[in-house]
Protein backbone atom coordinates (compact mmCIF):
# COMPACT_ATOMS: atom_id res chain seq x y z
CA UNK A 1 77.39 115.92 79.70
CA UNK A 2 80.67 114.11 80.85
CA UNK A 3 80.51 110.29 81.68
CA UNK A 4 83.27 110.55 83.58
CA UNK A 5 82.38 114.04 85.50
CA UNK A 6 79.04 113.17 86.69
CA UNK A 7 80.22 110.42 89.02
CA UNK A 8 80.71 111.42 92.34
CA UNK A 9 84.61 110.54 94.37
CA UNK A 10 83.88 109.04 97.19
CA UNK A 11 86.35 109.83 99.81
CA UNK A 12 87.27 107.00 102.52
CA UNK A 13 88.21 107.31 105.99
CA UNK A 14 90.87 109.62 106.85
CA UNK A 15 90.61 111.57 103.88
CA UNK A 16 89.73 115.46 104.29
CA UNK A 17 89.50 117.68 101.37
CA UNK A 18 89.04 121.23 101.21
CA UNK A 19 88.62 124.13 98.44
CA UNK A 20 90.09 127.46 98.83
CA UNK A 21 89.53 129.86 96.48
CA UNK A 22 90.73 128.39 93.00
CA UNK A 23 92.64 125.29 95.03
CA UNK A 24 91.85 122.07 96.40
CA UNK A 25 93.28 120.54 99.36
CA UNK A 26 93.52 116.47 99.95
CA UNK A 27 94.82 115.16 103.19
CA UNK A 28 95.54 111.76 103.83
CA UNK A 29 97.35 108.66 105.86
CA UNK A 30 100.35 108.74 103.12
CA UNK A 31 100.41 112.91 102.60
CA UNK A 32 98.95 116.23 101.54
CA UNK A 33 98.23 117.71 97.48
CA UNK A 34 97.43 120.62 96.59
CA UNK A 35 95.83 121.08 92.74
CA UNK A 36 95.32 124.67 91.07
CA UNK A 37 91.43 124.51 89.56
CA UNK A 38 90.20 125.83 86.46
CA UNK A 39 87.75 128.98 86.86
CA UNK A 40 85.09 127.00 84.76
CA UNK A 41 84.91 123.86 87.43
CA UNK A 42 83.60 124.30 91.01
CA UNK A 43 83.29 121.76 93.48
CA UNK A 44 80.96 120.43 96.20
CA UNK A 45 81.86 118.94 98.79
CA UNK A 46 79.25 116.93 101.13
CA UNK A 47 81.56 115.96 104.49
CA UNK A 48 78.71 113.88 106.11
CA UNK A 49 78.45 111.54 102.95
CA UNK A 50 82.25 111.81 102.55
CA UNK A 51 81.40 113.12 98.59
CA UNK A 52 82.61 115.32 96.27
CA UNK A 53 80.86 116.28 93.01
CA UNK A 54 82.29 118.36 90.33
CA UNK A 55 80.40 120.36 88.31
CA UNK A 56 81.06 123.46 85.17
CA UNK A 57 79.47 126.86 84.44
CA UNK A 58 78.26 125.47 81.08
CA UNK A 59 77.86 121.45 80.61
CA UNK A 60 77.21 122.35 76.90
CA UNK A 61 80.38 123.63 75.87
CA UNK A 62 82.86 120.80 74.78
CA UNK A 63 85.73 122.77 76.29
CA UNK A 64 84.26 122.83 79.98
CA UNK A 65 83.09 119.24 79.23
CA UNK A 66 86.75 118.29 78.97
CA UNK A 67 87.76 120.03 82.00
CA UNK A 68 85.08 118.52 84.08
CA UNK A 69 86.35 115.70 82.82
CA UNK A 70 90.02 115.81 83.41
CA UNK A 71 89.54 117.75 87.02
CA UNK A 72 87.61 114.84 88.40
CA UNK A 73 90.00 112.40 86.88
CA UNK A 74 92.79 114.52 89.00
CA UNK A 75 90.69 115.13 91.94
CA UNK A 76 89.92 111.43 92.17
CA UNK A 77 93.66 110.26 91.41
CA UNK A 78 94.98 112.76 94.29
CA UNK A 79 92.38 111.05 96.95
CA UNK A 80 93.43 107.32 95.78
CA UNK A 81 97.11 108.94 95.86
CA UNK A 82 96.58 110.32 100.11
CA UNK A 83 94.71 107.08 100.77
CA UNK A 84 96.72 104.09 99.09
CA UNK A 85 99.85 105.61 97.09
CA UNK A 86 100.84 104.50 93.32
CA UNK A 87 104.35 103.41 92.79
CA UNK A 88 105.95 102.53 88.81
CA UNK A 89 108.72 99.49 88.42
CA UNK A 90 111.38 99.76 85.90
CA UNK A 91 113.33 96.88 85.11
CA UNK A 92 117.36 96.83 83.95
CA UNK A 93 118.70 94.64 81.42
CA UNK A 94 122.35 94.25 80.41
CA UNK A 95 125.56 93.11 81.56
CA UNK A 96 127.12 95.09 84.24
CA UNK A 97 124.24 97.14 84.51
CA UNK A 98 123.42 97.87 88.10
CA UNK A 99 121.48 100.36 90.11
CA UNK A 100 121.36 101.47 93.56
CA UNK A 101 119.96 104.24 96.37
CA UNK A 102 121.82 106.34 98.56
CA UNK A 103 119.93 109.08 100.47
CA UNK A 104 117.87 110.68 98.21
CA UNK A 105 119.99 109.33 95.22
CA UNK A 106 119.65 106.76 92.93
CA UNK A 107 122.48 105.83 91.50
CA UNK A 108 122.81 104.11 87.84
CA UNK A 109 125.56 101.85 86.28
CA UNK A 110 124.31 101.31 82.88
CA UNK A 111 127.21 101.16 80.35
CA UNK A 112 128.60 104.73 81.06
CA UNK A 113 132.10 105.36 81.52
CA UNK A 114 130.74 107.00 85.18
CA UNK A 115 128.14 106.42 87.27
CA UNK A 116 124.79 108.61 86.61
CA UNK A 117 122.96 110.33 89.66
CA UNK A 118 119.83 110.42 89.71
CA UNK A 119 118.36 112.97 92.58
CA UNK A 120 114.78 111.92 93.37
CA UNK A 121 112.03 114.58 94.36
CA UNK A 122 110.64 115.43 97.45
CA UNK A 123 107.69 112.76 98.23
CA UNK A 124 109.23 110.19 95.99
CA UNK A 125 110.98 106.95 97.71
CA UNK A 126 113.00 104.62 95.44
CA UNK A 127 113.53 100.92 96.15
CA UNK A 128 116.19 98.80 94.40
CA UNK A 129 115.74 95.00 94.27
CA UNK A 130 117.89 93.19 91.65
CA UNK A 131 117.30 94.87 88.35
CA UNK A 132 114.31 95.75 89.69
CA UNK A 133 113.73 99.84 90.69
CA UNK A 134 110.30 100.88 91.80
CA UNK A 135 108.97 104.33 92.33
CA UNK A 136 106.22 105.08 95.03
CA UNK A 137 104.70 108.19 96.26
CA UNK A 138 101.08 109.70 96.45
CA UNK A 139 101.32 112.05 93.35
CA UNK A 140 100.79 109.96 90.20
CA UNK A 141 102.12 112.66 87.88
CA UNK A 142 105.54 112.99 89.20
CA UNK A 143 106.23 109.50 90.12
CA UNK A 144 105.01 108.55 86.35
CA UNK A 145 107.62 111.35 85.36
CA UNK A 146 110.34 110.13 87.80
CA UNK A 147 109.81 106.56 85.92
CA UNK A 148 110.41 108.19 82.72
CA UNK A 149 113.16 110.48 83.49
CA UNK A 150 115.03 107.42 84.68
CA UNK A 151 113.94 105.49 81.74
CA UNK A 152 115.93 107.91 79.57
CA UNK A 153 118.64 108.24 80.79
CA UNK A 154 119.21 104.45 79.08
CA UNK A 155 116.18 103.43 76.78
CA UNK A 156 116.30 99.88 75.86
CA UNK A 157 117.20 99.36 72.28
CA UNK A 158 115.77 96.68 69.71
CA UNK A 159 118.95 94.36 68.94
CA UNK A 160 120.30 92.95 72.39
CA UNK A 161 117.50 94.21 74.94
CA UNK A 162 119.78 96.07 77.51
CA UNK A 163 118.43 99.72 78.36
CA UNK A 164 116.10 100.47 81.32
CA UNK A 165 112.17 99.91 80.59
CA UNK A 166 109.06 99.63 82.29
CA UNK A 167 108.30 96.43 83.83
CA UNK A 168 105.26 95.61 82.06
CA UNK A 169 106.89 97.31 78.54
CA UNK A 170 107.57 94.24 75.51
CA UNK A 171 110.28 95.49 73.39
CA UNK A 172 109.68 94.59 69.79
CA UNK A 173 112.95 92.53 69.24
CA UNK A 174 114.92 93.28 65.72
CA UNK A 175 117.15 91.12 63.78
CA UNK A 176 121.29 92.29 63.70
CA UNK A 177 123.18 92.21 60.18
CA UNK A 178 124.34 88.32 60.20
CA UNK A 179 120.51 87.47 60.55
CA UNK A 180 119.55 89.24 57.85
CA UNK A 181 122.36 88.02 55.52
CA UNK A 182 121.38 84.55 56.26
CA UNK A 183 117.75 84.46 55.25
């Protein structure tokens, strides 16, 4: 049996969620997602308790294990997505390297010989404050995909540090040519 299946999402106030067919429906305060289901997992949802419990045609077969699984690790991530949002912060290092939003733009200076536009998705806001960009929106997949779309248009690289990374990302610092000829 899953661990992680078995446990029941508890949806807070303000939260609705409904199943049609072979799709789920979460409303919330911060927006709507909709999520395609697997024919193998069903759902039940209990709207006095404010539960949902996911369940598969066979618990003994690893492969519906998995997808009971990974659709309650979705299911719960789009409720916690409606209800309180996730954002991503990306951090840019190097001289000259700048970044700002217009409209639904975000526009990068990172060492190009132009400017690089950047158009965000619908549901995603961008916020620019000092080398500091952060993503927020209620669908974790595409705002973790925003993060590292942006990410590559400059990666940081090992000998000076300047690219665009994750906030919370150590890059593992290597030594130029007149370091090494010293030692």
């Amino acid at each position: 049996m899953s661990r992680i299946g078995k446990m029941p999402i508890k949806m807070p106030a303000g939260v609705e969620a409904k199943v049609d067919g072979s799709l789920i429906l979460v409303k919330g305060p911060r927006g709507e997602l909709k999520q395609e289901l697997h024919r193998a997992v069903k759902i039940e949802i209990d709207s006095g308790n404010k539960i949902m419990n996911i369940s598969v045609n066979h618990p003994d077969d690893h492969r519906e294990r998995a997808l009971w699984g990974l659709f309650r690790s979705i299911i719960f991530n789009m409720v916690e997505g409606v209800t309180h949002g996730f954002e991503k912060k990306l951090e840019i290092n190097g001289i000259g390297y700048k970044a700002s939003v217009s409209g639904s733009k975000l526009v990068l200076n990172v060492g190009y010989s132009h400017p690089v536009n950047f158009a965000l998705p619908i549901g995603i806001n961008c916020k620019v404050e000092n080398n500091v960009i952060t993503f927020f929106g209620c669908d974790k997949q595409v705002v973790g995909e925003v993060a590292a779309n942006v990410r590559r248009i400059r990666e940081p690289e090992p000998y000076q540090g300047k690219g665009i990374k994750y906030a919370d990302e150590v890059i593992r610092r290597k030594a130029g040519k007149a370091a090494a000829k010293a030692a």
